[in-house]
C-alpha atoms as a PDB file:
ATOM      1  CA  UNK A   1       0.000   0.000   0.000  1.00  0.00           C
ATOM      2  CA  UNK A   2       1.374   3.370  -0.705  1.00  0.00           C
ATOM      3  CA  UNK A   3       1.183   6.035   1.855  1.00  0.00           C
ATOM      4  CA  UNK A   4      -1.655   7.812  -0.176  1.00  0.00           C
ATOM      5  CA  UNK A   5      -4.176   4.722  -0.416  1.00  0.00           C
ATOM      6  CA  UNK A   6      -4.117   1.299  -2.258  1.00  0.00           C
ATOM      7  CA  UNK A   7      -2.327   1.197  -6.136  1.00  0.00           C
ATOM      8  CA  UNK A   8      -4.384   0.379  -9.048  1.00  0.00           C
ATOM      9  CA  UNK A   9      -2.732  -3.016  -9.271  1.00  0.00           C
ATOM     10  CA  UNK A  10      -3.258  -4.285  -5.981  1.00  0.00           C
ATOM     11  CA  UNK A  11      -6.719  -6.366  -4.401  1.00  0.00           C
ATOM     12  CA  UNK A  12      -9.077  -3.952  -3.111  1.00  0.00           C
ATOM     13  CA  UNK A  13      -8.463  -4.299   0.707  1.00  0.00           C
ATOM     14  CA  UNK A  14     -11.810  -4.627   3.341  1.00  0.00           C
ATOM     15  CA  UNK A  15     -10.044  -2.602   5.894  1.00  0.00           C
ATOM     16  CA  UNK A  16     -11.625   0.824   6.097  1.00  0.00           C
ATOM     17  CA  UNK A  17      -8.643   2.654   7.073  1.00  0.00           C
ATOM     18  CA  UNK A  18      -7.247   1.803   3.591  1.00  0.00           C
ATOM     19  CA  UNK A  19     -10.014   4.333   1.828  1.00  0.00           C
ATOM     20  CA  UNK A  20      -9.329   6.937   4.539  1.00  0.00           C
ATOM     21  CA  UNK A  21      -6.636   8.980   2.460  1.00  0.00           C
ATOM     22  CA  UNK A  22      -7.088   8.232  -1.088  1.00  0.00           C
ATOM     23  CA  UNK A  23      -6.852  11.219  -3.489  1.00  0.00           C
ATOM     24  CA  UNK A  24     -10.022  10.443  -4.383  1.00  0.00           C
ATOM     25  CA  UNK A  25     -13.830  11.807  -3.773  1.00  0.00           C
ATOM     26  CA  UNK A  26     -15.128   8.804  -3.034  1.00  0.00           C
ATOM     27  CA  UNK A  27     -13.642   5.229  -2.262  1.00  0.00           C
ATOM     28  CA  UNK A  28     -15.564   2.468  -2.571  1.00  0.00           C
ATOM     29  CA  UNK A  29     -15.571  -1.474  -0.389  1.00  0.00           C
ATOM     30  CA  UNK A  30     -17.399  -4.051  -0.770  1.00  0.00           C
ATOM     31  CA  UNK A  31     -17.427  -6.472   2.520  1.00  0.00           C
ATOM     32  CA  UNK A  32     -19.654  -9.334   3.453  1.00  0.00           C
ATOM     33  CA  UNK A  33     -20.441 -10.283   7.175  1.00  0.00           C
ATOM     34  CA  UNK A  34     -21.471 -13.486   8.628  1.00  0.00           C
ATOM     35  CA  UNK A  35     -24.970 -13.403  10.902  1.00  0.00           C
ATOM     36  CA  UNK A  36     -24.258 -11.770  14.283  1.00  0.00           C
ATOM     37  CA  UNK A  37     -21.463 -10.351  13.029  1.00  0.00           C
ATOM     38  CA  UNK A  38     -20.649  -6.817  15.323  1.00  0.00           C
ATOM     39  CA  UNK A  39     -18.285  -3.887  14.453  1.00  0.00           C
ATOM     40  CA  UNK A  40     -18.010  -2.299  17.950  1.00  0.00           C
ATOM     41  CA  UNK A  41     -17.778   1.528  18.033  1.00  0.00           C
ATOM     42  CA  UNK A  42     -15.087   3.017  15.892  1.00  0.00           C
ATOM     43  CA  UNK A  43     -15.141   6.538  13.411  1.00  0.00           C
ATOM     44  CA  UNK A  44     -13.710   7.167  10.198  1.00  0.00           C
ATOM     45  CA  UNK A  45     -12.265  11.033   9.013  1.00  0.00           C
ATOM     46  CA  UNK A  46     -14.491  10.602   6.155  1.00  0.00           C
ATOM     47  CA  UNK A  47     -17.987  10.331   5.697  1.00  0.00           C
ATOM     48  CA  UNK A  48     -19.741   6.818   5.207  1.00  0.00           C
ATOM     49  CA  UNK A  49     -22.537   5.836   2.738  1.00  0.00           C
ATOM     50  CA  UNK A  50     -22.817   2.381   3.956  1.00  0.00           C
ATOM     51  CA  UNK A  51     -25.280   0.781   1.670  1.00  0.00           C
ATOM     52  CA  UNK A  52     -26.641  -2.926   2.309  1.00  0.00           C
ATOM     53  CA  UNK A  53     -26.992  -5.070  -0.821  1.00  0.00           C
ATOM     54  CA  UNK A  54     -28.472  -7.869   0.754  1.00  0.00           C
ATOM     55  CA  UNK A  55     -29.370  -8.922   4.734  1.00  0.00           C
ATOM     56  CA  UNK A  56     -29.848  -5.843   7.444  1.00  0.00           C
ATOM     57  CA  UNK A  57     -27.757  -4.260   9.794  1.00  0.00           C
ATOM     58  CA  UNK A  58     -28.496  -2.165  12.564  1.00  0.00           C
ATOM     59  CA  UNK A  59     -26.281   1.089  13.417  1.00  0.00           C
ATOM     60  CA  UNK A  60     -26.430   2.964  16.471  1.00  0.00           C
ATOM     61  CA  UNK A  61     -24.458   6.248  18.064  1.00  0.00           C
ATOM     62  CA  UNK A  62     -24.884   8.787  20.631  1.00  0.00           C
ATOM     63  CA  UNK A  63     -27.987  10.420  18.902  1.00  0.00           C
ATOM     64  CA  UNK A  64     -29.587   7.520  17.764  1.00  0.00           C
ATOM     65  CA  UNK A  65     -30.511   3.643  16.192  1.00  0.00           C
ATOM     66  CA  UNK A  66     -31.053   3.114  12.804  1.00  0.00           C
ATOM     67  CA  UNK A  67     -31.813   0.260  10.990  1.00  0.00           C
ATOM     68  CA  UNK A  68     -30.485  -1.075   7.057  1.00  0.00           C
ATOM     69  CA  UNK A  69     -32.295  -3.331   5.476  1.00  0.00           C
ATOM     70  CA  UNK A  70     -31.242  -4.409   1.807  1.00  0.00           C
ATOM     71  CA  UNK A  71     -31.686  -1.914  -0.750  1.00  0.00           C
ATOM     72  CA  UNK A  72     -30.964   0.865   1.950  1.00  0.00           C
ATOM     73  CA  UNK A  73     -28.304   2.937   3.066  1.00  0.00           C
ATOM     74  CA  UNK A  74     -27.142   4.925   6.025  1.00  0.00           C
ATOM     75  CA  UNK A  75     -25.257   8.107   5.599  1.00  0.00           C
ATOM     76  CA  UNK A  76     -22.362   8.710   8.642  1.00  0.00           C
ATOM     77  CA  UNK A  77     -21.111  12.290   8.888  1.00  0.00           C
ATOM     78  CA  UNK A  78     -17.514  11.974   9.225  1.00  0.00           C
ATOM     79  CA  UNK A  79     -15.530  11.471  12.627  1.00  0.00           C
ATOM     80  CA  UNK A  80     -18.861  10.155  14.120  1.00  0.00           C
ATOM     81  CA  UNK A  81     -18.426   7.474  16.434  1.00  0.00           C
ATOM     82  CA  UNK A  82     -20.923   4.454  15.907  1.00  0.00           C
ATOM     83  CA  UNK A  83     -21.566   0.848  16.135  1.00  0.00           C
ATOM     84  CA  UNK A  84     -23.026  -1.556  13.571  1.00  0.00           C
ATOM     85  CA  UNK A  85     -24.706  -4.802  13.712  1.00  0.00           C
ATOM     86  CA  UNK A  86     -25.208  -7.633  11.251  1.00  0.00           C
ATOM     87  CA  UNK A  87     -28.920  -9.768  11.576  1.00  0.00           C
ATOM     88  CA  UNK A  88     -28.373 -12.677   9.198  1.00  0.00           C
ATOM     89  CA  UNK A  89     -25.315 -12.230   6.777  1.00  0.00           C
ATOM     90  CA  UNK A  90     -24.629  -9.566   5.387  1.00  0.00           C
ATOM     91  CA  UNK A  91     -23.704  -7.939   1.844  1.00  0.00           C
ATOM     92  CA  UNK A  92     -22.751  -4.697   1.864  1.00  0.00           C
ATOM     93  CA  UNK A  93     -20.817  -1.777  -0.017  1.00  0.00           C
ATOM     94  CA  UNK A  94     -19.188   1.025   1.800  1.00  0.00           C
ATOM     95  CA  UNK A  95     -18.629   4.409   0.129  1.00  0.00           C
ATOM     96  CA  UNK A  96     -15.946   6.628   2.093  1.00  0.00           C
ATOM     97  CA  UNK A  97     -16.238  10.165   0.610  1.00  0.00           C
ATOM     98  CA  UNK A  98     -14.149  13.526   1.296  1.00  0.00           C
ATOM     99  CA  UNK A  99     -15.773  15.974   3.525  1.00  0.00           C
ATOM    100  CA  UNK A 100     -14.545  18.402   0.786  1.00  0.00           C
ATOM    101  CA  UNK A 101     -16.678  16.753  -1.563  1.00  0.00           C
ATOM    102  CA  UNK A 102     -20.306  17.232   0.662  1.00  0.00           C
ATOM    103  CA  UNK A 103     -19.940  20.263   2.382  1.00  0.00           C
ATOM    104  CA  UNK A 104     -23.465  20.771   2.327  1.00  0.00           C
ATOM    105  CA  UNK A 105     -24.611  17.094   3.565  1.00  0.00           C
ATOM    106  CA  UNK A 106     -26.534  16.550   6.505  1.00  0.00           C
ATOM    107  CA  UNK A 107     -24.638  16.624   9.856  1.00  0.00           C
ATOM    108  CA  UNK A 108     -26.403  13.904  11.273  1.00  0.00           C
ATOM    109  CA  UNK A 109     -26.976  10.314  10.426  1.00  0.00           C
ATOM    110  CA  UNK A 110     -29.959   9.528   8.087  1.00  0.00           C
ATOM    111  CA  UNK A 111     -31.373   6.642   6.459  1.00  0.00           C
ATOM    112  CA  UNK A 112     -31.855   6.251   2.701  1.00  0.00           C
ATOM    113  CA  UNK A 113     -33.531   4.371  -0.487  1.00  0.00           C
ATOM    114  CA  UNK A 114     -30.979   3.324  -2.481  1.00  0.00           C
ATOM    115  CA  UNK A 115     -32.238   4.302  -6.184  1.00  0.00           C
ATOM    116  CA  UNK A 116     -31.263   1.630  -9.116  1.00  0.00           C
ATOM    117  CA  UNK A 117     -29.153   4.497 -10.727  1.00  0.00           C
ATOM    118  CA  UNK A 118     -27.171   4.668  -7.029  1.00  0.00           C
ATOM    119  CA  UNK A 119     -26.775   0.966  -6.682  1.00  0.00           C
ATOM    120  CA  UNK A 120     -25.402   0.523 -10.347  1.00  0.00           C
ATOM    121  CA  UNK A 121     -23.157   3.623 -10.057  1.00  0.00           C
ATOM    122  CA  UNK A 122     -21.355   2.363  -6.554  1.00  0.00           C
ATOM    123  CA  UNK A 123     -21.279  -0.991  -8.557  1.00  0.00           C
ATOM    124  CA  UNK A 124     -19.707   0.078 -11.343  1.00  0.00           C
ATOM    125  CA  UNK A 125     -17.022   2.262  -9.031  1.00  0.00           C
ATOM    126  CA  UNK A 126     -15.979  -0.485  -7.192  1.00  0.00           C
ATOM    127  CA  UNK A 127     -15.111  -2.395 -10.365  1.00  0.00           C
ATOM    128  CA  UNK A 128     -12.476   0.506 -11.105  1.00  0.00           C
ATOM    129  CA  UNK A 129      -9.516   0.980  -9.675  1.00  0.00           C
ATOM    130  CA  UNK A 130      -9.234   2.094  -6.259  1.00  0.00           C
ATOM    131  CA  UNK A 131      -6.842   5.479  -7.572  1.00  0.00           C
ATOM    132  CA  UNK A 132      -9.757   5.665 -11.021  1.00  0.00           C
ATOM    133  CA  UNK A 133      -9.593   7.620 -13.841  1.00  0.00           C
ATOM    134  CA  UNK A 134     -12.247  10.137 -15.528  1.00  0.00           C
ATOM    135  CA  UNK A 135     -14.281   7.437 -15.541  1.00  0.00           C
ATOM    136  CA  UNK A 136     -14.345   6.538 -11.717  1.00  0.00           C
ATOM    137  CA  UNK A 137     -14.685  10.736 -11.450  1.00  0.00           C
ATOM    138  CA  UNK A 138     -18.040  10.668 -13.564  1.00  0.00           C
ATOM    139  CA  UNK A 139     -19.192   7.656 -11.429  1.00  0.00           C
ATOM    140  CA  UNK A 140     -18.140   9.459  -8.302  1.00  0.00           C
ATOM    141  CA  UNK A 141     -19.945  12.656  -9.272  1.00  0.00           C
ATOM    142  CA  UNK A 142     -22.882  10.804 -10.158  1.00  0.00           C
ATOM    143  CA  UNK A 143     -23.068   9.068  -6.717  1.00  0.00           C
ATOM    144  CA  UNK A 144     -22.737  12.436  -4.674  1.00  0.00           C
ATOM    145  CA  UNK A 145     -25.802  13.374  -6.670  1.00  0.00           C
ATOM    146  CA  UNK A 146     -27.975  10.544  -6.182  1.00  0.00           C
ATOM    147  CA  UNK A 147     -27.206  10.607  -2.570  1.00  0.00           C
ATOM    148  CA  UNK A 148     -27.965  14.199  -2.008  1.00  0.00           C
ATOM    149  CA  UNK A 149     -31.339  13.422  -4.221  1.00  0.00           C
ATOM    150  CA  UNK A 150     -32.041  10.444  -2.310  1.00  0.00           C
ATOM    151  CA  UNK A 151     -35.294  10.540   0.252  1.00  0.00           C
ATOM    152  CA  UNK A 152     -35.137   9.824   4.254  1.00  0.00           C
ATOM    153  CA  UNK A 153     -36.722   7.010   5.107  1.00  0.00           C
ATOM    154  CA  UNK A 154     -38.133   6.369   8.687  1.00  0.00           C
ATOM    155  CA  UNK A 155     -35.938   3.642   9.595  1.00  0.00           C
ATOM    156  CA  UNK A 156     -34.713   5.724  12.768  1.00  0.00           C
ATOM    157  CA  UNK A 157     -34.808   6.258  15.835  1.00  0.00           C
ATOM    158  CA  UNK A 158     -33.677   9.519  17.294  1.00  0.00           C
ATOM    159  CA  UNK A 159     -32.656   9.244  20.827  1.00  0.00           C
ATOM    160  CA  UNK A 160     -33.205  12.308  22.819  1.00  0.00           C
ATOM    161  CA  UNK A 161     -30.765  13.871  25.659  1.00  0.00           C
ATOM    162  CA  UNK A 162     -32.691  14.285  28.415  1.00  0.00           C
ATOM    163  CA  UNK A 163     -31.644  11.292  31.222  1.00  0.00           C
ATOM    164  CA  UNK A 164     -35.529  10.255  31.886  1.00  0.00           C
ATOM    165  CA  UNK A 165     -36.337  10.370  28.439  1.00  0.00           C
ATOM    166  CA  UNK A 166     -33.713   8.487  27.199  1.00  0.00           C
ATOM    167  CA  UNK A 167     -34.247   5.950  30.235  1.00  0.00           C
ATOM    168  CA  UNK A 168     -37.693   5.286  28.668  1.00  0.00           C
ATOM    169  CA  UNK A 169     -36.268   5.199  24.956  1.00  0.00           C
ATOM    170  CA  UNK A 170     -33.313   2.263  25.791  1.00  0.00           C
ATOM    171  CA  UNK A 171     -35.991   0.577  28.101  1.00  0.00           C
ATOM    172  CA  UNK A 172     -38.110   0.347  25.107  1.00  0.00           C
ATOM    173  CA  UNK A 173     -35.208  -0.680  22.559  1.00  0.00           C
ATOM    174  CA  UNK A 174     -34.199  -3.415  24.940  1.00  0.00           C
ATOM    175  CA  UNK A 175     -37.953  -4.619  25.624  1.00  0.00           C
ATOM    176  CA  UNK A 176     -39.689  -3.275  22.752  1.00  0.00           C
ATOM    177  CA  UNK A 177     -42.596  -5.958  23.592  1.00  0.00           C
ATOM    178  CA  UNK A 178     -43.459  -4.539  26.765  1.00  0.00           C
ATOM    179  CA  UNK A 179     -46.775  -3.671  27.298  1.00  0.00           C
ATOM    180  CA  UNK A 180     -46.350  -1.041  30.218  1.00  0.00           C
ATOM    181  CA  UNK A 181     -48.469   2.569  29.067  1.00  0.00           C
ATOM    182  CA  UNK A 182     -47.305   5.992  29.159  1.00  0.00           C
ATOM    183  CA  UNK A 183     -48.032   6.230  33.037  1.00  0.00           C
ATOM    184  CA  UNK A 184     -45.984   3.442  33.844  1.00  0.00           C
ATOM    185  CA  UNK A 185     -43.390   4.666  31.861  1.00  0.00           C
ATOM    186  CA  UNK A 186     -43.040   7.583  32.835  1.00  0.00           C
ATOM    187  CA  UNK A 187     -43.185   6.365  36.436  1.00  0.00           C
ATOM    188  CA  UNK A 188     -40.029   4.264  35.750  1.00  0.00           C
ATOM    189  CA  UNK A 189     -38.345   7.099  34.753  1.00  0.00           C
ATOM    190  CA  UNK A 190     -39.569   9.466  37.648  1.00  0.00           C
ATOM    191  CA  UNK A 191     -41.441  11.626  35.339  1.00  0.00           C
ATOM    192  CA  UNK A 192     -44.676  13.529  35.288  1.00  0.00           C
ATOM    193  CA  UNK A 193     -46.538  11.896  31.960  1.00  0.00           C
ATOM    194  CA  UNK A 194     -46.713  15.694  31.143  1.00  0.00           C
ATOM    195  CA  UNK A 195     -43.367  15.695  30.963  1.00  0.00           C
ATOM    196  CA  UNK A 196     -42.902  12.796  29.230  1.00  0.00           C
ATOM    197  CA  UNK A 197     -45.282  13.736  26.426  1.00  0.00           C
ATOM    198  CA  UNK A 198     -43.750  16.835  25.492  1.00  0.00           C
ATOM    199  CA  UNK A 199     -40.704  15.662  26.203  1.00  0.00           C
ATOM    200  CA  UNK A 200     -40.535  13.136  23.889  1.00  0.00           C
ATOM    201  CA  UNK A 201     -42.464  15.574  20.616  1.00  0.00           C
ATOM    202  CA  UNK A 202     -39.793  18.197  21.552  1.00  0.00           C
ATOM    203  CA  UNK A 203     -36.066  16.040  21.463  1.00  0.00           C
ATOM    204  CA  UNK A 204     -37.567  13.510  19.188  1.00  0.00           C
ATOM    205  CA  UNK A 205     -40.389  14.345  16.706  1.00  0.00           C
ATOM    206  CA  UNK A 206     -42.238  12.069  17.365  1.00  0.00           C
ATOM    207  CA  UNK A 207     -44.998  10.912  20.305  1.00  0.00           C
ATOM    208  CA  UNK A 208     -44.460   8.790  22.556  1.00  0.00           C
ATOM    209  CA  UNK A 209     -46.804   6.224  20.741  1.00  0.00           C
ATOM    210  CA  UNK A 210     -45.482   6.465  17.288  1.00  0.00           C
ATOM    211  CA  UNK A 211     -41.742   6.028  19.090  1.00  0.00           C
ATOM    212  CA  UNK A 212     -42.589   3.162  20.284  1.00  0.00           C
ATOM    213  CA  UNK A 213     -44.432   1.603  17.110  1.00  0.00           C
ATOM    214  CA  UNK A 214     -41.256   2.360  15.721  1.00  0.00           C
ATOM    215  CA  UNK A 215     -38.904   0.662  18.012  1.00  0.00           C
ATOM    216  CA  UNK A 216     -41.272  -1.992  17.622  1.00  0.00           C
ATOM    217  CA  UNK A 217     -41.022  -1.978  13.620  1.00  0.00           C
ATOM    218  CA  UNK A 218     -36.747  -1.919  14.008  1.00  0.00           C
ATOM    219  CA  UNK A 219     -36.748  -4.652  16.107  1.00  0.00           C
ATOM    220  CA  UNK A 220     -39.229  -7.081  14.111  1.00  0.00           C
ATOM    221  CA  UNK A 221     -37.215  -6.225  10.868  1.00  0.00           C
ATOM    222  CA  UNK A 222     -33.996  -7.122  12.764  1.00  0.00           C
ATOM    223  CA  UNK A 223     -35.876 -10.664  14.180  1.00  0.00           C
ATOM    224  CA  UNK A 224     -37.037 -11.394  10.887  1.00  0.00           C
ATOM    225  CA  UNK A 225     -33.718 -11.259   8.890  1.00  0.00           C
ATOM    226  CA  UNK A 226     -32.856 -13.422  11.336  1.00  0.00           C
ATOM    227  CA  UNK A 227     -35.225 -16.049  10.497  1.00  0.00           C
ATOM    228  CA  UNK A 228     -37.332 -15.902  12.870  1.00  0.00           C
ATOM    229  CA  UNK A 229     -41.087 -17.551  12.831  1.00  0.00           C
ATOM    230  CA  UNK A 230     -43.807 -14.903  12.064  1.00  0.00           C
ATOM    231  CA  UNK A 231     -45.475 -15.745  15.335  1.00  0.00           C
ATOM    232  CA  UNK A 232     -42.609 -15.383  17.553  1.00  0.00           C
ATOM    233  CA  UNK A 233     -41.113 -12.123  15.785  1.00  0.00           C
ATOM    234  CA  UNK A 234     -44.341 -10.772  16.158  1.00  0.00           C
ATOM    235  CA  UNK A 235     -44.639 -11.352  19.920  1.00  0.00           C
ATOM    236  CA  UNK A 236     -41.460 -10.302  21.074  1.00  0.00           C
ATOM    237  CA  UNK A 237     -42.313  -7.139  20.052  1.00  0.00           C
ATOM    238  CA  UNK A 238     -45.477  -6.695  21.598  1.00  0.00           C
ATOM    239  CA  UNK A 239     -48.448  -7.694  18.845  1.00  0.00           C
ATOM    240  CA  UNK A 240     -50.652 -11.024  19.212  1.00  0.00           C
ATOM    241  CA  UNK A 241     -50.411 -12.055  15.315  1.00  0.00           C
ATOM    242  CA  UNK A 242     -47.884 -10.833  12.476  1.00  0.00           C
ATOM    243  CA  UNK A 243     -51.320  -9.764  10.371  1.00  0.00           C
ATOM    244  CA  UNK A 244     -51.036  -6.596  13.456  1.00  0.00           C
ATOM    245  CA  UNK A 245     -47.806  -6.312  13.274  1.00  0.00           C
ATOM    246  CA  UNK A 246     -47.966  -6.200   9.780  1.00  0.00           C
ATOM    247  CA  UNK A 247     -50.330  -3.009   9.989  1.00  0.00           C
ATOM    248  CA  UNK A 248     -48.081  -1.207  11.880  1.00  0.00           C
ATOM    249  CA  UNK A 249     -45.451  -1.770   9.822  1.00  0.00           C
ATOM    250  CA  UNK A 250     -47.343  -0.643   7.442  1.00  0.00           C
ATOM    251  CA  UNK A 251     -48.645   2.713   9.063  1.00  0.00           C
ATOM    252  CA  UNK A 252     -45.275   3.451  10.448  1.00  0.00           C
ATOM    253  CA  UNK A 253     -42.988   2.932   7.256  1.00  0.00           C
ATOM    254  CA  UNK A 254     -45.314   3.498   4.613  1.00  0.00           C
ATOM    255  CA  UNK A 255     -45.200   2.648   0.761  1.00  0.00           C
ATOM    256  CA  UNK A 256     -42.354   0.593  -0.466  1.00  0.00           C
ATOM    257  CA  UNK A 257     -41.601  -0.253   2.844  1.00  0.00           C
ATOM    258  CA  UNK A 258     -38.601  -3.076   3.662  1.00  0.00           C
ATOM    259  CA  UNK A 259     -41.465  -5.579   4.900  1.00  0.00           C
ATOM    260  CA  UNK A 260     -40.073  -8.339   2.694  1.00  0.00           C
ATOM    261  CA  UNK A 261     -38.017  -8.866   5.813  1.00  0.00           C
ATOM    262  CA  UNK A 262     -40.447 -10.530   7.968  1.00  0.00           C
ATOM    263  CA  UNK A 263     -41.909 -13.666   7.414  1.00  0.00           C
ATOM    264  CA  UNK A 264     -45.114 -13.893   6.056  1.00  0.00           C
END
């Protein structure tokens, strides 16, 4: 390896720190991970489009969870510190891209559909040389466009600063099943259910209802790439048949949702 990045003529590496420093706008790996697979906490000085062709992962930081299923990816602001983790194996593609290059991308992390022009571009990168030609800098251009084009998707979950608040919010990740209301919540937490209402609309967006459905939703599509039965994903996360579960799914992801991951 030469001290700017891998050569041309030698294998594309699947160590991350090998696209940190190549002259290049974006750098592209492709890596596959066995089920339960874990990459503990680490950062990277550039940003991270880290895009799952097949299987799901699950990412989480500081300020939040988010969840990958295939056909997805999550962008990482550079220097973040975060966590991912593999349900069922993996495929997946990371893109490691200059801050220079996306000044004006979002500072947090954010879930996206990955369009068919996206996937074929990164596709078609990563079969170039690692230090590319004009070619690799059309492709790169290209995928810095689709990206910044590409829609959010709601496979998040924004965890919020305040101590009782986020009490509730890793009680619920942990034990997404449990059936305990709002009161009993926020009794756990030592919280007025006041406060825990507007709490939760003010750090999170969302009520605490719909945060919940959601943590629900992340978990079942984590269970279900697992393999999982319908019945069983479906009751670990709190709902008495996967037909329910399927309607929240539905309600809380919406159209072309990733539902292929549960079991029918």
């Amino acid at each position: 390896m030469h001290a700017n990045g891998p050569s041309s003529a030698e294998p594309r590496s699947t160590e991350a720190a090998a696209y940190q420093d190549v002259p290049r706008a974006v750098a592209v790996m492709p890596k596959h991970y066995p089920a339960q697979a874990r990459v503990e906490r680490h950062h990277h000085p550039r940003a991270q489009l880290l895009y799952a062709t097949a299987g799901l992962m699950m990412a989480s930081a500081e300020d939040g969870t988010w969840v990958v299923p295939g056909g997805h990816a999550l962008w990482i602001p550079p220097r973040l510190p975060h966590a991912v983790a593999m349900h069922g194996p993996v495929a997946m593609c990371s893109a490691y891209i200059d801050a220079a290059a996306v000044p004006g991308f979002p500072a947090r992390c954010r879930v996206i559909a990955v369009s068919p022009l996206l996937a074929a571009a990164l596709a078609a990168l990563g079969a170039e040389p690692v230090l590319y030609g004009p070619r690799g800098d059309h492709l790169a251009a290209l995928i810095l466009d689709e990206i910044g084009r590409a829609p959010e998707t709601p496979l998040t979950l924004p965890l919020p600063r305040d101590a009782r608040l986020r009490k509730v919010c890793l009680g619920l990740i942990a034990d997404p099943g449990h059936d305990g209301d709002l009161d009993a919540w926020a009794e756990r937490a030592g919280a007025s259910r006041r406060t825990l209402t507007r709490g939760f609309r003010a750090e999170t967006g969302l009520s605490f209802g719909d945060w919940r459905a959601r943590a629900r939703v992340i978990r079942a599509l984590a269970l279900g790439a697992e393999g999982q039965a319908p019945r069983a994903v479906a009751a670990a996360v709190g709902y008495r048949s996967p037909q329910a579960l399927r309607v929240t799914v539905e309600r809380v992801l919406g159209a072309g949702n990733p539902a292929r991951h549960l079991p029918p």
